[in-house]
Protein backbone atom coordinates (compact mmCIF):
# COMPACT_ATOMS: atom_id res chain seq x y z
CA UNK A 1 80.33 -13.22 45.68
CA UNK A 2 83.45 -13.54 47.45
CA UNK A 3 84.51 -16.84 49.55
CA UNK A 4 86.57 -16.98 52.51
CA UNK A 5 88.41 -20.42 53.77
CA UNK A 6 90.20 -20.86 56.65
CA UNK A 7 92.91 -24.13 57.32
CA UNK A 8 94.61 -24.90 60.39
CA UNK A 9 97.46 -27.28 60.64
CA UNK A 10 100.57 -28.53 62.40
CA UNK A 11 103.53 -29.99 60.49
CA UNK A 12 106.27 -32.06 62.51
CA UNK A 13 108.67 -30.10 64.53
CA UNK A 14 111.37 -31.18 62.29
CA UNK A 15 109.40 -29.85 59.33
CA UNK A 16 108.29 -26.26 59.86
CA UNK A 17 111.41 -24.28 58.78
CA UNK A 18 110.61 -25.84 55.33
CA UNK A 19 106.74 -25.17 55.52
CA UNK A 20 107.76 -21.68 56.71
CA UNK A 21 110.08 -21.10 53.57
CA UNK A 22 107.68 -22.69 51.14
CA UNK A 23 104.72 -20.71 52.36
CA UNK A 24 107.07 -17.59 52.00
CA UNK A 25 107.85 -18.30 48.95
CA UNK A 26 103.84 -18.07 47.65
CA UNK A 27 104.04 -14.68 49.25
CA UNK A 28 107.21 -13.51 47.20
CA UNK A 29 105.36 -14.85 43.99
CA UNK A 30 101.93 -13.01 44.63
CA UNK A 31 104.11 -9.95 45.32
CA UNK A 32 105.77 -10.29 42.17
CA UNK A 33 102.53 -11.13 39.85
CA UNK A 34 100.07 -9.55 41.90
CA UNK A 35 97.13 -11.38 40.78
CA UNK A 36 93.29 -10.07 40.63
CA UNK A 37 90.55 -10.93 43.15
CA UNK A 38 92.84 -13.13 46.18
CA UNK A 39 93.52 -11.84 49.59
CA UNK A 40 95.79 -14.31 51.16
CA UNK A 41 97.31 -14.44 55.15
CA UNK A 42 99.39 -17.03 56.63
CA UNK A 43 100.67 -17.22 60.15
CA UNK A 44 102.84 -19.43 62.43
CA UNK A 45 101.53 -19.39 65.52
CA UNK A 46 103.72 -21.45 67.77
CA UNK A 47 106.43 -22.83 66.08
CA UNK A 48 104.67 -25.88 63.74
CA UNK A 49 101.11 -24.91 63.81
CA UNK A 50 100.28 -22.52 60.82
CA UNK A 51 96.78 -20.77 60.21
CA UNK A 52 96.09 -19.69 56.40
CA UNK A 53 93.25 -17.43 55.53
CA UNK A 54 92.13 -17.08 51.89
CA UNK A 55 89.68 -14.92 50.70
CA UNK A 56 88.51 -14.61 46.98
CA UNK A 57 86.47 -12.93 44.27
CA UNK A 58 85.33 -15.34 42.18
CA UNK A 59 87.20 -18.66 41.07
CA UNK A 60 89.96 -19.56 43.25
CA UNK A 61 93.33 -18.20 42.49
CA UNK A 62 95.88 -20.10 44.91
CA UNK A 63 95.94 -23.21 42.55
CA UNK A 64 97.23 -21.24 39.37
CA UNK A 65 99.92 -19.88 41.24
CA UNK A 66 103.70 -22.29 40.84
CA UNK A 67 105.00 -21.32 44.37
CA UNK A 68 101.72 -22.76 46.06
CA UNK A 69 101.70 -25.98 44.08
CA UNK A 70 105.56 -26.47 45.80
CA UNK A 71 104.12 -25.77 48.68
CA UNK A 72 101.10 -28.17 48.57
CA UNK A 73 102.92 -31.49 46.37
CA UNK A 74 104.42 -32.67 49.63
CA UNK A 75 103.04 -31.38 52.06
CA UNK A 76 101.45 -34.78 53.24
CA UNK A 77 104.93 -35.68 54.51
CA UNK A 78 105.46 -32.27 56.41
CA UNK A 79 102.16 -32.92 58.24
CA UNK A 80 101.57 -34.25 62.03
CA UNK A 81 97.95 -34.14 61.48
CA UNK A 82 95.21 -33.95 58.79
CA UNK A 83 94.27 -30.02 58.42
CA UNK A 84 91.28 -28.55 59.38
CA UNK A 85 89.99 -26.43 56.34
CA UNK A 86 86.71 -24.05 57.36
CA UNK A 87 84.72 -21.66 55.26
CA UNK A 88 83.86 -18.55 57.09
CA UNK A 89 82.42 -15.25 57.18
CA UNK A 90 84.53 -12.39 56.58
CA UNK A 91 83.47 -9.79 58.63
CA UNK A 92 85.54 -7.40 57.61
CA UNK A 93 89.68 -6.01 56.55
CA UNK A 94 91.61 -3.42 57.66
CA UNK A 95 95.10 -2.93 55.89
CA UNK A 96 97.03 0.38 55.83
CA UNK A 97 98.63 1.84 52.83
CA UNK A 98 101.68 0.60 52.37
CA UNK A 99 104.77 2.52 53.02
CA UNK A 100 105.58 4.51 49.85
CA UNK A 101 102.20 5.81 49.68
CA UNK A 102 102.49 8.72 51.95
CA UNK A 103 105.73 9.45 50.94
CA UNK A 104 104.57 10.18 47.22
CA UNK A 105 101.11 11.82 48.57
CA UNK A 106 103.92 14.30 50.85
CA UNK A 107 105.70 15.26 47.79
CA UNK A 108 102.77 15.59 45.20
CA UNK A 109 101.08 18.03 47.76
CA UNK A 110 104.65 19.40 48.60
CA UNK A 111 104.42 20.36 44.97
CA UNK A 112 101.15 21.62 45.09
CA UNK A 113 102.18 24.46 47.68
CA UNK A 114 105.00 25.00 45.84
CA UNK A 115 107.27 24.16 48.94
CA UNK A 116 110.36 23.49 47.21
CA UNK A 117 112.39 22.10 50.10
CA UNK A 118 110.19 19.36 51.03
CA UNK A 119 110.08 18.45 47.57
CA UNK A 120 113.77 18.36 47.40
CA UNK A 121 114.26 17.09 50.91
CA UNK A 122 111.85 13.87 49.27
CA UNK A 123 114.33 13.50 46.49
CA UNK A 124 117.21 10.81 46.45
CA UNK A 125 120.14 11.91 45.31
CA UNK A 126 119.88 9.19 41.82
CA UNK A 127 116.07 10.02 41.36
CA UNK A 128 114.57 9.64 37.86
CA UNK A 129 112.08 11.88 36.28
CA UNK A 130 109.89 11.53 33.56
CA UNK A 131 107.09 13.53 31.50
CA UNK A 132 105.96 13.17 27.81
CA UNK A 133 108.24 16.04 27.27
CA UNK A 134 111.46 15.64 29.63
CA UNK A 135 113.93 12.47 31.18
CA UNK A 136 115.91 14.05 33.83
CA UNK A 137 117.87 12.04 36.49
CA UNK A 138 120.00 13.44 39.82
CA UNK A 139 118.32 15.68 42.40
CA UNK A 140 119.41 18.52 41.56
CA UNK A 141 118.32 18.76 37.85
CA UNK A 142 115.31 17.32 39.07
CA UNK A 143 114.88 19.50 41.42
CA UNK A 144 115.53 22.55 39.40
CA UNK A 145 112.67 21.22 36.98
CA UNK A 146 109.91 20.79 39.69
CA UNK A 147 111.43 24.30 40.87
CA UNK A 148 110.42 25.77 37.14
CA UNK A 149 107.40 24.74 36.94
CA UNK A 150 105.68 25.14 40.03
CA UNK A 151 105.82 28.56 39.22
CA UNK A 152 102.66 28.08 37.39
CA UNK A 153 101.01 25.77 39.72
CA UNK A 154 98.25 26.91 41.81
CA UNK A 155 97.34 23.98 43.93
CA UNK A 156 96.84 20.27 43.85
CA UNK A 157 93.98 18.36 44.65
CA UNK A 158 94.78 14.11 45.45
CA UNK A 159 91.89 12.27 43.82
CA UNK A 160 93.27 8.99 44.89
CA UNK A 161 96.45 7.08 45.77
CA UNK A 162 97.67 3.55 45.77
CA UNK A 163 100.23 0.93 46.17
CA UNK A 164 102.84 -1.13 48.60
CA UNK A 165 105.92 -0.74 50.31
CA UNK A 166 108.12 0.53 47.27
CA UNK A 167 106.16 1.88 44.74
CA UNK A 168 102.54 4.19 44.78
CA UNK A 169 100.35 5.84 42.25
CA UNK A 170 98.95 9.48 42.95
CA UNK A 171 96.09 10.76 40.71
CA UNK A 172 95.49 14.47 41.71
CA UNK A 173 93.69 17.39 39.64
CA UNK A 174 97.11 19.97 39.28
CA UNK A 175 95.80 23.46 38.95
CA UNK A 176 97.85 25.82 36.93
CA UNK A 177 97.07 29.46 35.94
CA UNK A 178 98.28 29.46 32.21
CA UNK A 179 96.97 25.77 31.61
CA UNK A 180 93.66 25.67 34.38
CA UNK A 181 93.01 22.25 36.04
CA UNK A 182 94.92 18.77 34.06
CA UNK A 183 94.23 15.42 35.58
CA UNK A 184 97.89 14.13 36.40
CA UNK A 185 99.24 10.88 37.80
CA UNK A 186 102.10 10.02 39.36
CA UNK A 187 104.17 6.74 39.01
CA UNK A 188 106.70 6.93 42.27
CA UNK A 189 109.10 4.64 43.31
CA UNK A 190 110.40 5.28 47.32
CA UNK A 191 113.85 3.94 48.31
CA UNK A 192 114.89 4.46 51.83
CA UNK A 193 111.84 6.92 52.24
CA UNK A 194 112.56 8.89 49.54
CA UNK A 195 111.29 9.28 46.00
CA UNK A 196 114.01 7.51 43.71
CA UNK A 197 111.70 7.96 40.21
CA UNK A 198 108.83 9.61 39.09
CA UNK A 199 107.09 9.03 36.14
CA UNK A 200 104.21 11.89 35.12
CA UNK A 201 101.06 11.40 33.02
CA UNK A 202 99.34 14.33 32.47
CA UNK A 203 95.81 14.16 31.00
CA UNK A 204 95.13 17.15 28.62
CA UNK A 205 92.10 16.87 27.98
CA UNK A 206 91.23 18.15 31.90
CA UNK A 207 93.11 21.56 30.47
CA UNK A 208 91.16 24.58 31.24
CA UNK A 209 88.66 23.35 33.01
């Protein structure tokens, strides 16, 4: 059963800017590691005071990670008052998909309706492919792959899709006359709204039916 805890506190005016940089610095970490089971929100609400909600799965996670023991080892001194920590009731989270997964979504089901130039218009110009079979890299021999193949393919289907502001994962049932249905997922990376690599996983075991 998940626990939520919220803590409320306000460091000296003199000391925010470094609470600020050392709370940021937990978020750059999590980014980076991405543990299991934590949902984590801080915010600065008017300058010094700073509200921090944590939320998790089963044993706590916060204490395992380096940038969050920086934070907390002096954080006595940065302190004008004792903190207020409060278990609570999460009632519920909203939290959009993060940028890069529409992008990849557009250009899988680009593909799928074998619109070649949205799926080239999606490409930038250094983009990476990969398959088992093929390593391409520029746009244009990229493109002319897609371009080949989609002559076979007779729709898509998205199962699911995931991921954050640079990178998403699209699993989607490709259908293909000479092959029939393969389960396929895409690895995308998005730069500047654009796909800059693709890496394809096709299932074969899904063939034919």
């Amino acid at each position: 059963m998940s626990e939520t805890v919220v803590v409320r506190y306000r460091t000296r005016e003199d000391a925010a800017a470094e609470n600020r940089r050392l709370v940021e610095a937990v978020f750059a970490q999590l980014r980076r590691e991405r543990p299991p089971g934590l949902e984590y929100t801080a915010v600065q609400l008017d300058g010094a005071e700073f509200v921090h909600v944590a939320t998790t799965a089963t044993d706590p996670v916060l204490p395992g990670v380096e940038a969050f023991g920086r934070f907390q080892r002096d954080l006595g001194t940065r302190l004008a008052a004792e903190p207020e920590p409060r278990k609570a009731t999460l009632l519920g989270t909203y939290r959009p998909a993060g940028a890069a997964v529409p992008v990849a979504v557009a250009f899988v089901e680009a593909f799928g309706r074998r619109d070649l130039a949205t799926v080239t218009a999606l490409l930038h110009d250094d983009v990476v492919f990969e398959s088992p079979r093929t390593r391409l890299a520029g746009a244009a021999a990229v493109a002319a792959a897609i371009g080949e193949f989609a002559e076979v393919v007779t729709g898509v289907d998205v199962v699911a899709a995931y991921g954050d502001e640079d990178s998403a994962v699209v699993c989607h049932d490709l259908h293909t006359g000479p092959f029939g249905t393969v389960r396929t997922v895409d690895h995308v990376s998005v730069r500047g709204g654009r796909i800059a690599a693709d890496t394809v996983v096709f299932d074969t075991a899904q063939a034919g039916r």
